[in-house]
C-alpha atoms as a PDB file:
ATOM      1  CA  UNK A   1     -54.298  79.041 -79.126  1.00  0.00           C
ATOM      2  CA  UNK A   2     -57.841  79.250 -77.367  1.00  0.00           C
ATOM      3  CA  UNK A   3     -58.239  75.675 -78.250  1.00  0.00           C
ATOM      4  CA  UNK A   4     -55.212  74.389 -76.572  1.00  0.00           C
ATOM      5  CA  UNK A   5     -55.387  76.232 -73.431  1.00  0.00           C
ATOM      6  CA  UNK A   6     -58.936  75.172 -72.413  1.00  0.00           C
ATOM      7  CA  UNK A   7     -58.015  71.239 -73.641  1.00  0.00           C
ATOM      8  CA  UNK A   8     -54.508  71.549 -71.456  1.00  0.00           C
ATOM      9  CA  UNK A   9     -56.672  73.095 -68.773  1.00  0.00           C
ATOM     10  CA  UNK A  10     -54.864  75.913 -68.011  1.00  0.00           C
ATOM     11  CA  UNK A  11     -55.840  78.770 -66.041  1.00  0.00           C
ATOM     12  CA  UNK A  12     -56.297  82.323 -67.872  1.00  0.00           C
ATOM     13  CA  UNK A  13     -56.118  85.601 -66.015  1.00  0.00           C
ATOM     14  CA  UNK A  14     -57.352  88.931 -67.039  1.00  0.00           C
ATOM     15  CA  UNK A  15     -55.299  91.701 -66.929  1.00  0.00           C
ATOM     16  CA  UNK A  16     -56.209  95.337 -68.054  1.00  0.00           C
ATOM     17  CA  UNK A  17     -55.216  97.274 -71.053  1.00  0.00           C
ATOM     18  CA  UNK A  18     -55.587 100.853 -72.385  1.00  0.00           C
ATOM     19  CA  UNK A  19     -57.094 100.339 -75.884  1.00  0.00           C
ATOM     20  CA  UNK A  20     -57.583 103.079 -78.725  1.00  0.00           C
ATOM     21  CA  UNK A  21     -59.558 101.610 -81.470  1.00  0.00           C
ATOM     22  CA  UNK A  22     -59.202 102.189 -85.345  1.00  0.00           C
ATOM     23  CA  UNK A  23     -62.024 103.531 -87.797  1.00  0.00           C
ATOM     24  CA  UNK A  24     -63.245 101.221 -90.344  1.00  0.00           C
ATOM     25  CA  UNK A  25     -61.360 103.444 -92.646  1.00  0.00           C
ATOM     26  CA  UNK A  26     -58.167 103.393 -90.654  1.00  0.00           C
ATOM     27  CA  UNK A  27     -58.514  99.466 -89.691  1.00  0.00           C
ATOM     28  CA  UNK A  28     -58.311  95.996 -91.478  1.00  0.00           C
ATOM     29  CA  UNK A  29     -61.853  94.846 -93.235  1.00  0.00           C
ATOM     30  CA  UNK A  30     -62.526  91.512 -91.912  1.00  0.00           C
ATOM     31  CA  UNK A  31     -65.245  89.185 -93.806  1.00  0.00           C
ATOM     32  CA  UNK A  32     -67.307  86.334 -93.148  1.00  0.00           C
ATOM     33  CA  UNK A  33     -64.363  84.646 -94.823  1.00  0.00           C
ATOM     34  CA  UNK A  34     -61.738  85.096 -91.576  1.00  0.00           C
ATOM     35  CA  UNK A  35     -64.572  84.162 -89.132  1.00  0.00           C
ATOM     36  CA  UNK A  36     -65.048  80.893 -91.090  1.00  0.00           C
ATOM     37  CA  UNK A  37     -61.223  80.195 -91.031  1.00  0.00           C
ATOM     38  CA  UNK A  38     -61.064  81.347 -87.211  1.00  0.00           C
ATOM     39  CA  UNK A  39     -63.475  78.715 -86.721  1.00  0.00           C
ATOM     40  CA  UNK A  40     -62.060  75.948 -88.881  1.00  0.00           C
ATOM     41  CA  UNK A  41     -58.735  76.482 -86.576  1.00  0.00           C
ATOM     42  CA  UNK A  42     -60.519  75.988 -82.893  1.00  0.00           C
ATOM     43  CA  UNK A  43     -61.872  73.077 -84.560  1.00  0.00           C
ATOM     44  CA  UNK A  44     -58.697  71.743 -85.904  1.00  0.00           C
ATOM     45  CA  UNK A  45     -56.940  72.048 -82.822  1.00  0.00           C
ATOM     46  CA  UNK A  46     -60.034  71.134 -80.418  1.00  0.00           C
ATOM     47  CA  UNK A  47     -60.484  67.964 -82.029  1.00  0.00           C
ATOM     48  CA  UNK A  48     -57.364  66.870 -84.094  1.00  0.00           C
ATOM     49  CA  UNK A  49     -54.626  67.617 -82.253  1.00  0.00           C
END
């Protein structure tokens, strides 16, 4: 979604949120694995579409 915002050329605003986090124990374990995907996408949809 990153991808096609910044190639539409939208604006993005900031807007504040109250944020509790998880433990590791509590929270999902993410791997090198979903940063490699994460970056296949923006790539995908940067250049492809």
């Amino acid at each position: 979604m990153t991808a096609k915002i910044a190639k539409a050329r939208w604006r993005i605003y900031e807007v504040g949120i109250s944020y509790s986090g998880r433990t590791y124990e509590e929270g999902k374990k993410i791997t090198w694995k979903d940063g490699l995907a994460a970056f296949a996408t923006i790539l995908r949809y940067r250049f492809f579409n």
